[in-house]
C-alpha atoms as a PDB file:
ATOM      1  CA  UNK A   1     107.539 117.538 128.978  1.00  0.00           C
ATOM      2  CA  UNK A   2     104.635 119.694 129.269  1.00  0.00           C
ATOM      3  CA  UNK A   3     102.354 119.408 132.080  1.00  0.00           C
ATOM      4  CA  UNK A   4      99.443 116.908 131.923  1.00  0.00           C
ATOM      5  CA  UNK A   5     101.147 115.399 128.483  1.00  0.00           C
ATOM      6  CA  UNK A   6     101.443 111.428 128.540  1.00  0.00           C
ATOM      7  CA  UNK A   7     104.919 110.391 127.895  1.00  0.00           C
ATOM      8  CA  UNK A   8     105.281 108.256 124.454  1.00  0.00           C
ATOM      9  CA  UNK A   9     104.846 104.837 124.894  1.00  0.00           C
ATOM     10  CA  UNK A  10     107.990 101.986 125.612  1.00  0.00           C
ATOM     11  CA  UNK A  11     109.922 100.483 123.231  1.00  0.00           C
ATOM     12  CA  UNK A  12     108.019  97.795 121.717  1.00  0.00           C
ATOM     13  CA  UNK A  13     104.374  98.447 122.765  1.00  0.00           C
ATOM     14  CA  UNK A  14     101.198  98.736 120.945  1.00  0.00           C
ATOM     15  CA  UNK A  15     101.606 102.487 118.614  1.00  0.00           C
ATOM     16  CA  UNK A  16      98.018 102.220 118.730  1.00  0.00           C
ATOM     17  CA  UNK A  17      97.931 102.420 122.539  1.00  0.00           C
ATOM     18  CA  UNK A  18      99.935 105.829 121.631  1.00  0.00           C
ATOM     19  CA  UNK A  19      97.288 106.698 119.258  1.00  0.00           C
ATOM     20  CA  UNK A  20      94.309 105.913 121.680  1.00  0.00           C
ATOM     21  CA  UNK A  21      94.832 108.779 123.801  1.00  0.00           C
ATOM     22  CA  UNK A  22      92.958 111.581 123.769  1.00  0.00           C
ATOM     23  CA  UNK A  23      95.801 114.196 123.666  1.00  0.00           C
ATOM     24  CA  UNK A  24      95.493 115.090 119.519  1.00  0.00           C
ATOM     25  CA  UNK A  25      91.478 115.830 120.361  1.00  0.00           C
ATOM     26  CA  UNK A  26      92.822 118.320 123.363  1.00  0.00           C
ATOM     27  CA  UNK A  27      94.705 119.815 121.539  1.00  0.00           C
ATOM     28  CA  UNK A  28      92.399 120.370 118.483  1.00  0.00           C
ATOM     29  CA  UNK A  29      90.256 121.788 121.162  1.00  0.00           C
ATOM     30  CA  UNK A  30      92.542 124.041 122.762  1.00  0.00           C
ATOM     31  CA  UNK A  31      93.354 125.667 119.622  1.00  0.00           C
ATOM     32  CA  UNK A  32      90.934 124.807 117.128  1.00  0.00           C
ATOM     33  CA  UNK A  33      92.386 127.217 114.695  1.00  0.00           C
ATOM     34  CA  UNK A  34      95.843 125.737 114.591  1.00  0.00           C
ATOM     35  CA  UNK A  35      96.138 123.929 110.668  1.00  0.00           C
ATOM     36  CA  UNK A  36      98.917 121.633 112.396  1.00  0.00           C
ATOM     37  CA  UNK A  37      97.108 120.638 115.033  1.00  0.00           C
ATOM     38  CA  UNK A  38      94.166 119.755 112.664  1.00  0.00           C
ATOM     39  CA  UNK A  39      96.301 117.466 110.533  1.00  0.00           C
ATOM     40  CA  UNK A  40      97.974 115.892 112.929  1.00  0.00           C
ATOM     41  CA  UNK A  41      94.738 114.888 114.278  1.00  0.00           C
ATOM     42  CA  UNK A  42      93.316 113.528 110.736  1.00  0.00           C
ATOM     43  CA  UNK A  43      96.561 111.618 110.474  1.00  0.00           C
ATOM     44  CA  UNK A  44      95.812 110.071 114.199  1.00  0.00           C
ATOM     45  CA  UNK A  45      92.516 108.995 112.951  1.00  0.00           C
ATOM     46  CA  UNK A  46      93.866 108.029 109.607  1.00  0.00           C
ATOM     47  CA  UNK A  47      96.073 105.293 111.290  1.00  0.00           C
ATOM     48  CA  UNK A  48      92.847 104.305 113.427  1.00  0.00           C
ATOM     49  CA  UNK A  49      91.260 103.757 109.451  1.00  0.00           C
ATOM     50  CA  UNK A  50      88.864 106.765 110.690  1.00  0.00           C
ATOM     51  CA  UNK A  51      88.831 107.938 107.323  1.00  0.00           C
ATOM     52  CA  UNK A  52      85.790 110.332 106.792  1.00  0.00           C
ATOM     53  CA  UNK A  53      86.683 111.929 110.054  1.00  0.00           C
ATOM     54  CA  UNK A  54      90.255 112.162 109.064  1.00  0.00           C
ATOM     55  CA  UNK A  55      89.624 113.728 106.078  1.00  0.00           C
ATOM     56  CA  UNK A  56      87.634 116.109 107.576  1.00  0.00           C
ATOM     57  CA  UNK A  57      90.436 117.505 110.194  1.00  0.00           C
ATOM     58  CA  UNK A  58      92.382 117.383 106.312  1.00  0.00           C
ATOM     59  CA  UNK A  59      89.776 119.360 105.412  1.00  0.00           C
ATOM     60  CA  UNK A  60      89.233 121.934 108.063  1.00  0.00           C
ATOM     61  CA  UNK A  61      93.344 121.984 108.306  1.00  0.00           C
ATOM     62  CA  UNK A  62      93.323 123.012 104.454  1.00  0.00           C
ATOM     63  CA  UNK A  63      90.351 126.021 104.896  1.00  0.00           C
ATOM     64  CA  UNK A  64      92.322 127.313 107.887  1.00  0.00           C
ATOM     65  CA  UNK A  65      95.898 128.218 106.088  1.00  0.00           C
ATOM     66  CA  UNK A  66      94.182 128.213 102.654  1.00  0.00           C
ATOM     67  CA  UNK A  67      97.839 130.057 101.622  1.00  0.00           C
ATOM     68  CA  UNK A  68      99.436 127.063 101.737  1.00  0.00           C
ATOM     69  CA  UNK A  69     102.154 128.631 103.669  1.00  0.00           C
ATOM     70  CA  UNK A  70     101.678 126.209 106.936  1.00  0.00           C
ATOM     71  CA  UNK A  71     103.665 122.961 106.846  1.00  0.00           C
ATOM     72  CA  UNK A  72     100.965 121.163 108.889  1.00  0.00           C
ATOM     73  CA  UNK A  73      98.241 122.531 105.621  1.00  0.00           C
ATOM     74  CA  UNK A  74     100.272 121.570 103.285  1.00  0.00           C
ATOM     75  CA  UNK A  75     101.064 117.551 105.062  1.00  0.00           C
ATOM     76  CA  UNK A  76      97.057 117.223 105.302  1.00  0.00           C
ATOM     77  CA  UNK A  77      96.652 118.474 101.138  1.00  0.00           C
ATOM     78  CA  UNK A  78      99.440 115.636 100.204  1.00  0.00           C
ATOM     79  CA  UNK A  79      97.635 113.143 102.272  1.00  0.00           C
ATOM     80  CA  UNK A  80      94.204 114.273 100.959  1.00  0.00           C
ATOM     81  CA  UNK A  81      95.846 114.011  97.733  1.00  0.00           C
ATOM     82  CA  UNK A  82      97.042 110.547  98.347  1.00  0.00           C
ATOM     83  CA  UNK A  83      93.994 109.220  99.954  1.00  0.00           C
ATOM     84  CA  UNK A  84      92.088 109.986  96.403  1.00  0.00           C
ATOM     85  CA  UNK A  85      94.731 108.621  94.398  1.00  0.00           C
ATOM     86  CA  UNK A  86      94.079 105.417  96.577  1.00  0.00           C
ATOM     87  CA  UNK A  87      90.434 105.550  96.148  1.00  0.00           C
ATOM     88  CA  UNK A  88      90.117 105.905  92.275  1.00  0.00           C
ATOM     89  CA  UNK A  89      92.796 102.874  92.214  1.00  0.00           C
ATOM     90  CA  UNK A  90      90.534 101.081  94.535  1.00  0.00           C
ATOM     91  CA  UNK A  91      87.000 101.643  92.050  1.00  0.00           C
ATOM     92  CA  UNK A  92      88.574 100.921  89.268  1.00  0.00           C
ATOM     93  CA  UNK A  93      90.348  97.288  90.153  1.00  0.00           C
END
Protein backbone atom coordinates (compact mmCIF):
# COMPACT_ATOMS: atom_id res chain seq x y z
CA UNK A 1 0.00 0.00 0.00
CA UNK A 2 1.30 3.28 -0.84
CA UNK A 3 2.40 5.59 1.73
CA UNK A 4 -0.15 7.95 3.39
CA UNK A 5 -3.11 5.82 1.46
CA UNK A 6 -6.07 4.75 3.91
CA UNK A 7 -6.62 1.11 3.75
CA UNK A 8 -10.31 0.18 2.32
CA UNK A 9 -12.74 -0.04 4.79
CA UNK A 10 -13.90 -3.65 6.84
CA UNK A 11 -16.17 -5.95 5.72
CA UNK A 12 -19.51 -4.68 6.34
CA UNK A 13 -19.03 -0.94 7.07
CA UNK A 14 -20.51 2.15 5.73
CA UNK A 15 -19.00 2.37 1.57
CA UNK A 16 -19.79 5.84 2.13
CA UNK A 17 -17.31 6.14 5.01
CA UNK A 18 -14.89 4.81 2.04
CA UNK A 19 -16.17 7.46 -0.14
CA UNK A 20 -15.82 10.34 2.50
CA UNK A 21 -12.22 10.48 2.37
CA UNK A 22 -10.44 12.87 0.79
CA UNK A 23 -7.98 10.59 -1.14
CA UNK A 24 -9.91 10.87 -4.92
CA UNK A 25 -9.56 14.99 -4.37
CA UNK A 26 -5.55 14.30 -3.65
CA UNK A 27 -5.19 12.67 -6.16
CA UNK A 28 -7.07 14.89 -8.70
CA UNK A 29 -4.72 17.39 -7.28
CA UNK A 30 -1.59 15.67 -7.60
CA UNK A 31 -2.13 15.05 -11.13
CA UNK A 32 -4.77 17.13 -12.36
CA UNK A 33 -4.16 16.07 -15.87
CA UNK A 34 -4.73 12.38 -15.34
CA UNK A 35 -8.47 11.56 -17.34
CA UNK A 36 -8.66 8.47 -14.81
CA UNK A 37 -8.13 10.17 -11.98
CA UNK A 38 -10.80 12.76 -13.05
CA UNK A 39 -13.48 10.12 -13.50
CA UNK A 40 -12.90 8.29 -10.80
CA UNK A 41 -13.43 11.33 -8.85
CA UNK A 42 -16.92 12.28 -10.68
CA UNK A 43 -17.95 8.72 -9.99
CA UNK A 44 -16.97 9.33 -6.05
CA UNK A 45 -19.17 12.28 -6.10
CA UNK A 46 -21.72 10.61 -8.25
CA UNK A 47 -22.38 8.00 -5.44
CA UNK A 48 -22.41 11.06 -2.88
CA UNK A 49 -25.57 12.32 -5.54
CA UNK A 50 -22.94 15.32 -6.20
CA UNK A 51 -24.12 15.42 -9.56
CA UNK A 52 -23.17 18.84 -11.19
CA UNK A 53 -19.77 18.44 -9.68
CA UNK A 54 -19.55 14.94 -10.90
CA UNK A 55 -20.31 15.72 -14.15
CA UNK A 56 -17.93 18.21 -14.26
CA UNK A 57 -14.73 15.86 -13.30
CA UNK A 58 -16.86 13.75 -16.44
CA UNK A 59 -16.38 16.64 -18.14
CA UNK A 60 -12.87 17.80 -17.58
CA UNK A 61 -11.93 13.80 -17.77
CA UNK A 62 -13.52 13.84 -21.43
CA UNK A 63 -11.49 17.36 -22.67
CA UNK A 64 -8.29 15.83 -21.28
CA UNK A 65 -8.06 12.41 -23.55
CA UNK A 66 -10.49 13.93 -26.10
CA UNK A 67 -9.04 10.66 -28.35
CA UNK A 68 -10.97 8.52 -26.56
CA UNK A 69 -8.08 6.25 -26.23
CA UNK A 70 -8.01 6.40 -22.14
CA UNK A 71 -10.19 3.81 -20.39
CA UNK A 72 -10.81 6.20 -17.46
CA UNK A 73 -12.27 8.98 -20.63
CA UNK A 74 -14.07 6.70 -22.05
CA UNK A 75 -15.91 5.22 -18.26
CA UNK A 76 -16.75 9.09 -17.53
CA UNK A 77 -18.43 9.53 -21.54
CA UNK A 78 -20.67 6.20 -20.77
CA UNK A 79 -21.64 7.58 -17.46
CA UNK A 80 -22.21 11.10 -18.90
CA UNK A 81 -24.10 9.29 -21.41
CA UNK A 82 -26.15 7.47 -18.91
CA UNK A 83 -26.74 10.27 -16.58
CA UNK A 84 -28.69 12.12 -19.68
CA UNK A 85 -30.48 9.17 -20.64
CA UNK A 86 -31.71 9.28 -16.91
CA UNK A 87 -32.54 12.86 -17.02
CA UNK A 88 -34.72 13.05 -20.26
CA UNK A 89 -36.59 9.83 -18.68
CA UNK A 90 -36.94 11.80 -15.56
CA UNK A 91 -38.69 15.26 -17.56
CA UNK A 92 -40.67 13.45 -19.44
CA UNK A 93 -42.58 11.04 -16.67
Amino acid sequence: MERGALPPPAPGRCARQWLDRPQPALAAARKPDDASIRANLGEVLLRLARFEEASAEFQRALALAPDGRDPGANRARAILHGMEVAMRELNAA
